[in-house]
N, C-alpha and C. Protein backbone atom coordinates (compact mmCIF):
# COMPACT_ATOMS: atom_id res chain seq x y z
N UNK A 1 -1.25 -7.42 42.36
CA UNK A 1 -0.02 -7.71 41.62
C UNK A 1 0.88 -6.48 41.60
N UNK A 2 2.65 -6.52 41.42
CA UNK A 2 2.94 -6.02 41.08
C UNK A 2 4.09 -6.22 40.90
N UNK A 3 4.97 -5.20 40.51
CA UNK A 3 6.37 -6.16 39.66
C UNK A 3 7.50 -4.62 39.68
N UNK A 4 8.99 -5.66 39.51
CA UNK A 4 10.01 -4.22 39.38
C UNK A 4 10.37 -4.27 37.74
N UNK A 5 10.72 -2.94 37.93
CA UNK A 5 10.88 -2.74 36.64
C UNK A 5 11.98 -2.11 36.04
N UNK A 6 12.86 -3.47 35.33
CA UNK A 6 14.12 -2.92 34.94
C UNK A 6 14.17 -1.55 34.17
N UNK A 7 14.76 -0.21 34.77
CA UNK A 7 14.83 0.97 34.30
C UNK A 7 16.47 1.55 33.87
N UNK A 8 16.27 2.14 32.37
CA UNK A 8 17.34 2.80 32.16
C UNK A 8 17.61 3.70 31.76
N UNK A 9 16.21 4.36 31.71
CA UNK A 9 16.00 6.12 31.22
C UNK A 9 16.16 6.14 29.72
N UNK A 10 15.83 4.92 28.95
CA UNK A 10 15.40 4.29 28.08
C UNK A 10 14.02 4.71 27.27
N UNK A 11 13.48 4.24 26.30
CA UNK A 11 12.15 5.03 25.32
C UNK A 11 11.45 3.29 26.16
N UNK A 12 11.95 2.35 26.09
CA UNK A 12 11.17 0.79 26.44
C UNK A 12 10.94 0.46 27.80
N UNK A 13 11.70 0.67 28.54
CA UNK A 13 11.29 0.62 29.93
C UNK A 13 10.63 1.74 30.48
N UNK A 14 11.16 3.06 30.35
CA UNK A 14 9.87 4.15 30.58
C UNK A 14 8.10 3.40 30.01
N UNK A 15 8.31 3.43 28.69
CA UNK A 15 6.62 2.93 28.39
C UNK A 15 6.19 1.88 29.34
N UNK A 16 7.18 0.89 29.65
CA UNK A 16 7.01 -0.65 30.48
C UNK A 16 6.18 0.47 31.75
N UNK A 17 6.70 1.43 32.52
CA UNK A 17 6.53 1.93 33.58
C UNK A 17 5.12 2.88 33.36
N UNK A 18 5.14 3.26 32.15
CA UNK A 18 3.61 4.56 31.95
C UNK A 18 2.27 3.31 31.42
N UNK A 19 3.12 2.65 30.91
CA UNK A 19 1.76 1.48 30.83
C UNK A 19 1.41 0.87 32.25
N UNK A 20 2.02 0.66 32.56
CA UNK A 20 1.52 0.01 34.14
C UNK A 20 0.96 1.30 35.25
N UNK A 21 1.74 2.81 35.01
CA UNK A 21 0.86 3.02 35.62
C UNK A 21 -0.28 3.57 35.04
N UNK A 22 -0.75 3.61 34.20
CA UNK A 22 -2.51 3.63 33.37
C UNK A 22 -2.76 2.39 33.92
N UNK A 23 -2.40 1.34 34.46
CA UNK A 23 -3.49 -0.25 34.34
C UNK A 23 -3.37 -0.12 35.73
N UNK A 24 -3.23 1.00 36.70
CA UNK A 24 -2.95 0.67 37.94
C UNK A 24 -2.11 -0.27 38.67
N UNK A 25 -1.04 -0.45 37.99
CA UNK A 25 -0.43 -1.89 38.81
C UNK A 25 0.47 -1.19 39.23
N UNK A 26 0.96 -1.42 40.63
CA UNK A 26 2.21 -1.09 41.35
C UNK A 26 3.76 -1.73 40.90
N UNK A 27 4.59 -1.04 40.85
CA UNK A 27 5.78 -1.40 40.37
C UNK A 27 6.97 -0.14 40.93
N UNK A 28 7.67 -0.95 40.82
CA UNK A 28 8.49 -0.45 41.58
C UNK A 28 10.29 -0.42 40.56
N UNK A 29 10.26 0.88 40.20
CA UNK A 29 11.76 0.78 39.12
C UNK A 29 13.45 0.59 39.68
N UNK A 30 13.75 -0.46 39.32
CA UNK A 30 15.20 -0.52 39.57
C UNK A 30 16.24 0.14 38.72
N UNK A 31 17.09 0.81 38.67
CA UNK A 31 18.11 1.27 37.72
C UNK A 31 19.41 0.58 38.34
N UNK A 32 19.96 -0.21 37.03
CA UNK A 32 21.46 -1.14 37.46
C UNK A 32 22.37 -0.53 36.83
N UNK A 33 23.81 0.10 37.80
CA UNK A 33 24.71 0.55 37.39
C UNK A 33 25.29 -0.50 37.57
N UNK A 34 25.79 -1.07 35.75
CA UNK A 34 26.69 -2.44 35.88
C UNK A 34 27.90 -2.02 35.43
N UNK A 35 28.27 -0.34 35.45
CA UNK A 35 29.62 -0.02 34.95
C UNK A 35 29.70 0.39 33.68
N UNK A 36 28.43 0.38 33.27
CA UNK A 36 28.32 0.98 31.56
C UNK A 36 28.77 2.76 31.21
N UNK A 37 29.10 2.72 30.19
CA UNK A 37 29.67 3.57 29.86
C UNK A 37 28.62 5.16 29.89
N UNK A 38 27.44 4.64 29.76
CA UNK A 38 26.57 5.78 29.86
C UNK A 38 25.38 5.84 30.97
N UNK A 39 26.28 5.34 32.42
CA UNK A 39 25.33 5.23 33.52
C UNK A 39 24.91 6.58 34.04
N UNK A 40 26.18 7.52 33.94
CA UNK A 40 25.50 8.71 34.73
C UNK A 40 24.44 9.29 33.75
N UNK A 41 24.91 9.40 32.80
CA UNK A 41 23.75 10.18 31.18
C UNK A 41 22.02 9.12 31.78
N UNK A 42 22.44 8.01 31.78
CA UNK A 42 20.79 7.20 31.88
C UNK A 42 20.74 7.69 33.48
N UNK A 43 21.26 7.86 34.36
CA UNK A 43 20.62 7.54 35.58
C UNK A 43 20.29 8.75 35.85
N UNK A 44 20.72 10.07 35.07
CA UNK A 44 20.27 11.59 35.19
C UNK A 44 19.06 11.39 34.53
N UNK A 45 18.66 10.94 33.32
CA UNK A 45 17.94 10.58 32.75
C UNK A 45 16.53 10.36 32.87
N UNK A 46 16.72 8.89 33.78
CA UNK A 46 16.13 7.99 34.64
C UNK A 46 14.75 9.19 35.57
N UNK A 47 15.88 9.70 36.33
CA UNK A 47 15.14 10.58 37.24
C UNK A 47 14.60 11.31 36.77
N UNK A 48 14.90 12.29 35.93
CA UNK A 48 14.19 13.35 35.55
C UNK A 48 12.74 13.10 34.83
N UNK A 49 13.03 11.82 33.75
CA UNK A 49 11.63 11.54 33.10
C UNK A 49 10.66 11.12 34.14
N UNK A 50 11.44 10.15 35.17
CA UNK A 50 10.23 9.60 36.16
C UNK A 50 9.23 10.56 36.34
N UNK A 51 10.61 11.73 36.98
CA UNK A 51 9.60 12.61 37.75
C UNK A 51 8.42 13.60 36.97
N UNK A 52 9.24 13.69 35.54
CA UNK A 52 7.86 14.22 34.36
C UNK A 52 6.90 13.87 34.65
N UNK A 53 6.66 12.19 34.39
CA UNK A 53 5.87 11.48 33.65
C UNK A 53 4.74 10.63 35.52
N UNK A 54 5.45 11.35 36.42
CA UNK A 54 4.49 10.58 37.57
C UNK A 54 5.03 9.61 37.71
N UNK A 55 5.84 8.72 37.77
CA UNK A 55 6.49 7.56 37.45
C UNK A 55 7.32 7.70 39.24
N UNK A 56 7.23 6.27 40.24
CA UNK A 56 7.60 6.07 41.49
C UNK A 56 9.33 6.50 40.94
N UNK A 57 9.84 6.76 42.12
CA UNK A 57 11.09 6.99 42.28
C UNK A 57 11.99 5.94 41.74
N UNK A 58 13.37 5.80 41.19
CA UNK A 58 13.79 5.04 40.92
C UNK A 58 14.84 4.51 42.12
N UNK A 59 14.83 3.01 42.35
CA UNK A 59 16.49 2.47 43.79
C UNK A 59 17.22 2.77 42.16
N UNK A 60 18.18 2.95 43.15
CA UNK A 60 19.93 3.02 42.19
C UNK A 60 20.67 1.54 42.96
N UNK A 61 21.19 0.90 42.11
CA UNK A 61 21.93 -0.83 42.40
C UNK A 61 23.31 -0.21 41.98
N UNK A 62 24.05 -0.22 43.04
CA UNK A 62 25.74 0.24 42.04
C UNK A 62 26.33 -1.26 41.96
N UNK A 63 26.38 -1.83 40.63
CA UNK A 63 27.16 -2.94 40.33
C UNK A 63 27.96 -2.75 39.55
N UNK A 64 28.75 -1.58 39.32
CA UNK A 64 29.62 -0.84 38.81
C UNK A 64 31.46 -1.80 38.58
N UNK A 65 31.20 -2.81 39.52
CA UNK A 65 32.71 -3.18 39.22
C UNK A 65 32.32 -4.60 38.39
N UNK A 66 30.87 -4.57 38.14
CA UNK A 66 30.67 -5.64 36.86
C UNK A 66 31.58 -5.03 35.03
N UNK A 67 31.41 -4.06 35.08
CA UNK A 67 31.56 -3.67 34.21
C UNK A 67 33.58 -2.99 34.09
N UNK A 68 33.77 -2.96 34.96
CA UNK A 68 35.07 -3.04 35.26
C UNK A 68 35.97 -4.56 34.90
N UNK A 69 35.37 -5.26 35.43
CA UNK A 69 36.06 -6.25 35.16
C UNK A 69 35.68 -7.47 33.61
N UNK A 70 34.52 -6.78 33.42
CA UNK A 70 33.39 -7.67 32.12
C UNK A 70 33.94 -6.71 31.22
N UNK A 71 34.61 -6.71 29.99
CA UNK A 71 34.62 -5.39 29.19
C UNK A 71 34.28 -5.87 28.15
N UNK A 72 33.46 -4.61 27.41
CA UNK A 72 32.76 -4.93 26.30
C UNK A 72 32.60 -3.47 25.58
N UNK A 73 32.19 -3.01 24.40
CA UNK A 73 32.04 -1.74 24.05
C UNK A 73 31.09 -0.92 24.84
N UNK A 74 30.19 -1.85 25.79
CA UNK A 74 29.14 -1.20 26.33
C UNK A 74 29.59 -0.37 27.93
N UNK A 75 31.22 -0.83 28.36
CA UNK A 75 31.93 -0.66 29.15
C UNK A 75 32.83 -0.46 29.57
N UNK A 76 33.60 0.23 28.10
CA UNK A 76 35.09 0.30 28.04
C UNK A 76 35.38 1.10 26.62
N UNK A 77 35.83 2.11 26.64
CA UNK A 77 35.85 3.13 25.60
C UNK A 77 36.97 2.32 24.67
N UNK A 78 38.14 1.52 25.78
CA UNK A 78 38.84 0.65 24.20
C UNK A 78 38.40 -0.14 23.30
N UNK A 79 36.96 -0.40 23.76
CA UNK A 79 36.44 -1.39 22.60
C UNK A 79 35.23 -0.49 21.73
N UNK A 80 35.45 -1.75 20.36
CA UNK A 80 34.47 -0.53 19.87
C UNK A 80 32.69 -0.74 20.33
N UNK A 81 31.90 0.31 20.50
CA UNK A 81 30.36 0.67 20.66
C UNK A 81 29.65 -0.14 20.33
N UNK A 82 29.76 -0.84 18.58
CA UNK A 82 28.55 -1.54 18.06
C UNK A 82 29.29 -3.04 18.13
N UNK A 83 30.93 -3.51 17.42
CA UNK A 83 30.97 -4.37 17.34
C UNK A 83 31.57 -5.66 18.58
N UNK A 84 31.50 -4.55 19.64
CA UNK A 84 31.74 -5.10 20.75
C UNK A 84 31.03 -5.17 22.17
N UNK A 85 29.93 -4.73 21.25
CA UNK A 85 28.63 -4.77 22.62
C UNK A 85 28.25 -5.80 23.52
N UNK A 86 28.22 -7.06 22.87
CA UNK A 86 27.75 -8.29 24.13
C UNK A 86 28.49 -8.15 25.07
N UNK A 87 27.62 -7.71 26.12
CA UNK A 87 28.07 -7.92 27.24
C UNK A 87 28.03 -9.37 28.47
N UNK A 88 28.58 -10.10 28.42
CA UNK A 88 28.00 -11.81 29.05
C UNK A 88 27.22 -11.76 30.11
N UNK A 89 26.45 -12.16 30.11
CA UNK A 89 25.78 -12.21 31.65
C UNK A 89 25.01 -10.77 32.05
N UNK A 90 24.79 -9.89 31.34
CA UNK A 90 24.40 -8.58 31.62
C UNK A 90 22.86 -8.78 31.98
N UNK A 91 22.32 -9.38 30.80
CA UNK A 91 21.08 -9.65 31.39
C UNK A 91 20.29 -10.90 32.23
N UNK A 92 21.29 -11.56 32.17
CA UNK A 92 20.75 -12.48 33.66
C UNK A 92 21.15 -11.78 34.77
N UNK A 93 21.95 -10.69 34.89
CA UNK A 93 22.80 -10.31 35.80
C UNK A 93 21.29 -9.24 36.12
N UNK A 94 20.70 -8.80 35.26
CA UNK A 94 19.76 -7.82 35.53
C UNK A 94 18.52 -8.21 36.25
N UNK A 95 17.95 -9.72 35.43
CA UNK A 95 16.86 -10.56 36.31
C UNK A 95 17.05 -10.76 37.73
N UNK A 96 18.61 -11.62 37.79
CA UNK A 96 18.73 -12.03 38.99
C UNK A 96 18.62 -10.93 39.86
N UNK A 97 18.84 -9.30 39.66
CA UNK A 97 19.16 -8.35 40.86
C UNK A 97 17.41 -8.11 40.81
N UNK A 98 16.72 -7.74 39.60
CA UNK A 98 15.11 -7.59 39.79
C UNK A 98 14.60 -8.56 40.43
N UNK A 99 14.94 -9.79 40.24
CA UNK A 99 14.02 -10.74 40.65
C UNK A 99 14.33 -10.69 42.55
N UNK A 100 15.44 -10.06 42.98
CA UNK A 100 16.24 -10.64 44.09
C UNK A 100 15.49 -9.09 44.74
N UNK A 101 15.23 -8.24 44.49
CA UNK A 101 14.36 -7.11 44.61
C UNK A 101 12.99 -6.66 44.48
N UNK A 102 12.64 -7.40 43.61
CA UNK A 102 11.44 -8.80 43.56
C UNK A 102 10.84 -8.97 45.24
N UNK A 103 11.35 -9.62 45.37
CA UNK A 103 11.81 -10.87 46.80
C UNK A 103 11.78 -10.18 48.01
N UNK A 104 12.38 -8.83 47.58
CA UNK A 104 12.36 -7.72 49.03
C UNK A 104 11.07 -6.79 49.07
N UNK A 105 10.27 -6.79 47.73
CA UNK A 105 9.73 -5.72 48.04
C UNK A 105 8.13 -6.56 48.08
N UNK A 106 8.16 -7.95 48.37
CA UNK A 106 6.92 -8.70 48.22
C UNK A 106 6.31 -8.40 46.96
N UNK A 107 6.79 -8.40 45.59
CA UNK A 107 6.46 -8.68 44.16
C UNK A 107 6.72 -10.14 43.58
N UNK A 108 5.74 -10.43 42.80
CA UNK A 108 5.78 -11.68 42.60
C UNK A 108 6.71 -11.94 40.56
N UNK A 109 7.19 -10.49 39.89
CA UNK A 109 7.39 -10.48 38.79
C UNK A 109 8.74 -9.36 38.61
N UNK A 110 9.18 -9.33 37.81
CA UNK A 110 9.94 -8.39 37.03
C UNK A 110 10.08 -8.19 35.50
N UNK A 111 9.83 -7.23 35.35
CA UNK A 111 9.88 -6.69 33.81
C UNK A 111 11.37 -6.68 33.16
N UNK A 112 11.27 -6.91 31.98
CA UNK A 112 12.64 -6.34 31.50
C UNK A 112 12.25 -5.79 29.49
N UNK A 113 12.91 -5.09 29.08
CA UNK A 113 11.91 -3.94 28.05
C UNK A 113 12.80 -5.11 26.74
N UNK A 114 12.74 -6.45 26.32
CA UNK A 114 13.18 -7.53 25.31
C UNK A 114 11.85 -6.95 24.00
N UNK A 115 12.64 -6.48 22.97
CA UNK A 115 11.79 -6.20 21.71
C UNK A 115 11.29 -7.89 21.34
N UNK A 116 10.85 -8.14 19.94
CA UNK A 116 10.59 -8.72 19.29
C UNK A 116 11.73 -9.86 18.51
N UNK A 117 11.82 -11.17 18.64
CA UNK A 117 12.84 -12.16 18.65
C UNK A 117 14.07 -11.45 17.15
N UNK A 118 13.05 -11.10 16.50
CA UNK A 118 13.24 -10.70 15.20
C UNK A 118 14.36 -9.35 15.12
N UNK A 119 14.48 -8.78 16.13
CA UNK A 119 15.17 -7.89 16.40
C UNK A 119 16.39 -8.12 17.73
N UNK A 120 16.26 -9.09 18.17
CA UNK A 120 17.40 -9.53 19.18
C UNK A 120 18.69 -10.27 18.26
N UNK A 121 19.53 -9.67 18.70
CA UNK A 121 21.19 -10.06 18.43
C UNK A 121 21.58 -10.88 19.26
N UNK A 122 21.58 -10.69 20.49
CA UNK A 122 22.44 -11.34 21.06
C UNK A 122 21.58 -12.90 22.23
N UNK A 123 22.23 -13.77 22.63
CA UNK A 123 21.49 -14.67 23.06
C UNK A 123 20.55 -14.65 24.62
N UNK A 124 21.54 -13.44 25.13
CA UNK A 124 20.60 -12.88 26.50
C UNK A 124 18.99 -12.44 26.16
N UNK A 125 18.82 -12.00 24.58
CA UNK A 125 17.65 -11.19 24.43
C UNK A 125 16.17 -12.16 24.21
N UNK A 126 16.83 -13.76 23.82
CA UNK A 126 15.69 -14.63 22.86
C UNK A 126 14.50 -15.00 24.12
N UNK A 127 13.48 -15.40 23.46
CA UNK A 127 12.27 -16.22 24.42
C UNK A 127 13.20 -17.25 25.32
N UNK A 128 13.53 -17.93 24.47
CA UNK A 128 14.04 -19.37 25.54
C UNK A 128 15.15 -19.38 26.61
N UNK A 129 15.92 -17.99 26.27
CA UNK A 129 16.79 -17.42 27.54
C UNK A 129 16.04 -16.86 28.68
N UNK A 130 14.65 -16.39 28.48
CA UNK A 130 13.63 -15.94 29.72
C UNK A 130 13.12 -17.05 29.98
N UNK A 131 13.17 -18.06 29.91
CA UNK A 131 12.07 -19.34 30.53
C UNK A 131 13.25 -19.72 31.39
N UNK A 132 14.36 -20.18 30.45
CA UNK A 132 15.33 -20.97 31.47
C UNK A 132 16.16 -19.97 32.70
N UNK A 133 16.06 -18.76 32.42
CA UNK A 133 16.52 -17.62 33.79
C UNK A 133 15.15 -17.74 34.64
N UNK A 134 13.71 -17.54 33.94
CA UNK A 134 13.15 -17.36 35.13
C UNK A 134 12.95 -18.74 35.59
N UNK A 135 13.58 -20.33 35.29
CA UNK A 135 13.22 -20.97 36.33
C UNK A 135 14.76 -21.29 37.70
N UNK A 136 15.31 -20.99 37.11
CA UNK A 136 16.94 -20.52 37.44
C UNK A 136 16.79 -19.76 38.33
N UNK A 137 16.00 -18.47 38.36
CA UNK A 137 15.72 -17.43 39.32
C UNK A 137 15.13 -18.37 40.52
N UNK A 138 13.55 -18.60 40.05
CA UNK A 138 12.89 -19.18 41.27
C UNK A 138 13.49 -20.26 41.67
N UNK A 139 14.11 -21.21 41.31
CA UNK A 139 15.28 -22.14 42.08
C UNK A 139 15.89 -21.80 42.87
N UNK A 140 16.80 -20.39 42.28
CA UNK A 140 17.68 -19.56 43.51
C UNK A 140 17.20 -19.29 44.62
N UNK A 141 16.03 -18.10 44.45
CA UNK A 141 15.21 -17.73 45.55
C UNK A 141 14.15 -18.74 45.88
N UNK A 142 13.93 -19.40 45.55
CA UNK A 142 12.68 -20.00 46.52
C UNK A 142 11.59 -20.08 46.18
N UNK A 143 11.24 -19.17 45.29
CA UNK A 143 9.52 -18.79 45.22
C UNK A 143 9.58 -17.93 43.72
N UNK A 144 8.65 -18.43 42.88
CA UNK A 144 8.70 -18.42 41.64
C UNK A 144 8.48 -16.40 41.47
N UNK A 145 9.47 -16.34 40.34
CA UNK A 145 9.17 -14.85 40.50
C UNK A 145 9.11 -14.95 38.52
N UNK A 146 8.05 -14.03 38.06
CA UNK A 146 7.93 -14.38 36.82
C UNK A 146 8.78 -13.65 35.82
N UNK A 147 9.14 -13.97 34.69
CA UNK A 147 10.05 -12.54 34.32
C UNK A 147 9.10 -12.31 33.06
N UNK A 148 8.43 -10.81 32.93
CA UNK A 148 7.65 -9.94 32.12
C UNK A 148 8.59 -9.38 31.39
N UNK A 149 7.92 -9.91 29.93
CA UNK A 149 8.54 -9.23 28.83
C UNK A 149 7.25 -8.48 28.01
N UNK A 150 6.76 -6.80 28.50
CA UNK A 150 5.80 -6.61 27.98
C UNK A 150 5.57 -6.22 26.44
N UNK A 151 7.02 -5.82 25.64
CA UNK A 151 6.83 -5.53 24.73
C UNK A 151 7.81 -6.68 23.72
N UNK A 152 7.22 -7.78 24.01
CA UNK A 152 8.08 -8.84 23.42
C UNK A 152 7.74 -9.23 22.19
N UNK A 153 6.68 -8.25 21.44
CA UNK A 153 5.50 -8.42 20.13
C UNK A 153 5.95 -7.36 19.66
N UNK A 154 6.88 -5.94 19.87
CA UNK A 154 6.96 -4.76 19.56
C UNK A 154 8.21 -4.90 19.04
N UNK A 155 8.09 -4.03 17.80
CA UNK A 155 9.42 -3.58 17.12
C UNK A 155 9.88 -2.60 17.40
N UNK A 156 10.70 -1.36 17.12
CA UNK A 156 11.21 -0.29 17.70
C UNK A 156 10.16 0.98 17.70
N UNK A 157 9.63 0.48 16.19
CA UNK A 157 8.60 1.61 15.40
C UNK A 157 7.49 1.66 16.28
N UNK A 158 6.95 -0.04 16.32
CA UNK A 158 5.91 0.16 17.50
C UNK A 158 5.92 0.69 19.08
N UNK A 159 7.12 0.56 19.35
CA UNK A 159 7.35 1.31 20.92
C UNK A 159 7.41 2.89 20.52
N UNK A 160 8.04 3.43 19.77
CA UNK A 160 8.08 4.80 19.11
C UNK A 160 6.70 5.40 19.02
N UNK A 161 6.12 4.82 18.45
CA UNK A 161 4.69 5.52 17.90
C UNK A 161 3.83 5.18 19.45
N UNK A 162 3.50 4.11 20.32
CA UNK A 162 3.22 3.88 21.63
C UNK A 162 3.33 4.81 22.72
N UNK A 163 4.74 5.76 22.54
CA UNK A 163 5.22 6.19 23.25
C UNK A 163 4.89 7.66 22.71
N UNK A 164 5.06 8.12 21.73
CA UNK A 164 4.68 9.05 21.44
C UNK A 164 2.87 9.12 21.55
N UNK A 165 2.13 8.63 21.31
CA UNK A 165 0.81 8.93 21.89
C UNK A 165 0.73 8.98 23.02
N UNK A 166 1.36 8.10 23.99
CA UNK A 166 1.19 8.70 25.23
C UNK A 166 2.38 9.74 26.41
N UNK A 167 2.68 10.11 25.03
CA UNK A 167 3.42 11.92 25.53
C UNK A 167 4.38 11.48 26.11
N UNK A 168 5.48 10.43 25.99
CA UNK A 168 7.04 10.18 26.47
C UNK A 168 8.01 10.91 25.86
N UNK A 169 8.14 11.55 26.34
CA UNK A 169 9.81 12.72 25.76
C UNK A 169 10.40 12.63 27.13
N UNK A 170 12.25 12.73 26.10
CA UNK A 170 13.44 13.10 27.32
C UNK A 170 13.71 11.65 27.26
N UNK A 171 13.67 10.86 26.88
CA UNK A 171 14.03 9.50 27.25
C UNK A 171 15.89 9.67 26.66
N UNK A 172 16.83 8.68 27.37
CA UNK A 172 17.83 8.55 26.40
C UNK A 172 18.12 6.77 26.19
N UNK A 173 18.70 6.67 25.11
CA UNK A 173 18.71 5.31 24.79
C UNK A 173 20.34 5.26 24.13
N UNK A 174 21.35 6.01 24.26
CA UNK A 174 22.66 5.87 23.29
C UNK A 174 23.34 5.25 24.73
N UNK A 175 24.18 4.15 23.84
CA UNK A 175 25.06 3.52 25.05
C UNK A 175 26.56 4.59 25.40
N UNK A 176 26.85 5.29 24.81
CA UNK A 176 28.00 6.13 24.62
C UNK A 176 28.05 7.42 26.06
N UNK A 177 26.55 7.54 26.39
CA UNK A 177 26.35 8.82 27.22
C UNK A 177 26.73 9.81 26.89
N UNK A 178 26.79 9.84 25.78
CA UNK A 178 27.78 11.68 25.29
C UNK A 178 25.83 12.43 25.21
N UNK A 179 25.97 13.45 24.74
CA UNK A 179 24.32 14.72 25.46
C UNK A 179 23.89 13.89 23.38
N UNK A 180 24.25 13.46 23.03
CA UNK A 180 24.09 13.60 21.87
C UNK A 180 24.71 12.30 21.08
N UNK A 181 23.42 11.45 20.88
CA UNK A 181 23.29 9.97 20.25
C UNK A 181 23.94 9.95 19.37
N UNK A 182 24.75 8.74 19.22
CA UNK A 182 26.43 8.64 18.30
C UNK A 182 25.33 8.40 17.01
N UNK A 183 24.29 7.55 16.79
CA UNK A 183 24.10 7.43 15.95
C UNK A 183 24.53 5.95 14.90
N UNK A 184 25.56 5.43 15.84
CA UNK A 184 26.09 3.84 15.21
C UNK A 184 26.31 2.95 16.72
N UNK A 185 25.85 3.06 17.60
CA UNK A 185 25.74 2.03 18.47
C UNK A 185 24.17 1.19 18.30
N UNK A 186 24.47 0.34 18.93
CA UNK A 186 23.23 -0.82 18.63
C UNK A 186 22.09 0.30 19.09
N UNK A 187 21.77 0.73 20.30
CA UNK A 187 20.84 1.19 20.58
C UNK A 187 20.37 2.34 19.69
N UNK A 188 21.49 2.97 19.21
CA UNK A 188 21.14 4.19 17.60
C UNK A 188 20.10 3.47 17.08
N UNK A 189 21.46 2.16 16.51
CA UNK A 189 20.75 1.63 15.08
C UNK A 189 19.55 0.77 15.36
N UNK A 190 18.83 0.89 16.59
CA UNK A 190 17.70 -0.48 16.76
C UNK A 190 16.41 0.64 15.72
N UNK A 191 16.65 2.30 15.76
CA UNK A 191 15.69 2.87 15.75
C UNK A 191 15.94 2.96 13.71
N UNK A 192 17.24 2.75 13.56
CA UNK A 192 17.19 2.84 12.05
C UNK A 192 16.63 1.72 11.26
N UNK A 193 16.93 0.98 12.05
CA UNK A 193 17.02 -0.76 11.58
C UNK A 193 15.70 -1.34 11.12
N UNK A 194 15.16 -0.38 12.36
CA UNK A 194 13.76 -0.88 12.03
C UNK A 194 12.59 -0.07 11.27
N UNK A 195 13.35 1.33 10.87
CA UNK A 195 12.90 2.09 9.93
C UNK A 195 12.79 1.77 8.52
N UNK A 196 14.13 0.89 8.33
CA UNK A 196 14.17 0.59 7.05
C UNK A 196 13.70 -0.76 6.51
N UNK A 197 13.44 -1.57 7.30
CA UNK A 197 12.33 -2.71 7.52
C UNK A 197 10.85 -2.21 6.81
């Protein structure tokens, strides 16, 4: 077995990648530049932890004029950070390129780092949006490709404390890319949110 693994120099997809490689499974990390505002900050990111942590090289996908023409706070400094984050289609947009990479690299799965229902906002993030993409996917392509949600039981705290036992530092997770987490974008507040829970 083995599977790609949506990467964004992230604290959730790094673990997605150090857990798999402790279980021995081959995987292979994609990083999608969909035009977000903090692609170069994650994709500097990206690389550097890989290469910490033993972690395969990351492909770079430039889908950069998604985000050009899709605007959302996550892609456009005129909107605001937290209350204009949905981005449409971002994460089917992410399956379909894993799964379609998937397909090239003879993997039968793709990961993507979806917390706990209880903590999803937006409708790209729920269970029943991964059943109906991944049969959507294998329709497209041909041949069923599964979509892995490994920490779909985990809250923020639990990926935090996960990650910290098994020695993950350097990760970045602020959608803003400034060297230094705004502190009020969704990705800030997933780590407050669930502190105060």
């Amino acid at each position: 077995m083995s599977f790609v693994n949506l990467v964004s120099g992230g604290l959730d997809s790094t673990l997605i990648g150090v857990m798999a490689k402790e279980e021995g499974i081959e995987h292979f990390p994609l990083f999608i530049d969909y035009g977000q505002r903090a692609a170069r900050k994650e994709w500097e990111t990206c690389k550097l932890v890989h290469d910490a942590l033993g972690l395969p090289v990351a492909m770079r996908m430039d889908l950069s004029g998604f985000g050009r023409v899709i605007a959302s706070g996550l892609t456009s400094e005129e909107l605001d950070i937290k209350n204009d984050a949905f981005t449409p289609g971002r994460n089917l947009m992410f399956l379909l390129m894993g799964s379609a990479y998937a397909y090239q690299q003879g993997s039968s799965s793709v990961a993507i780092g979806l917390l706990a229902e209880e903590f999803s906002l937006f409708p790209d993030q729920k269970p029943q949006f991964v059943a109906q993409a991944e049969t959507a996917i294998s329709a497209a392509i041909g041949r069923q490709i599964k979509v892995l949600t490994p920490l779909i039981e985990f809250s923020k705290t639990d990926v935090v404390k996960l990650a910290q036992a098994k020695g993950i530092t350097g990760t970045y997770s602020c959608h803003t890319g400034n060297s230094e987490p705004c502190g009020r974008c969704i990705a800030c507040l997933e780590f407050k949110f669930d502190e105060e829970k």
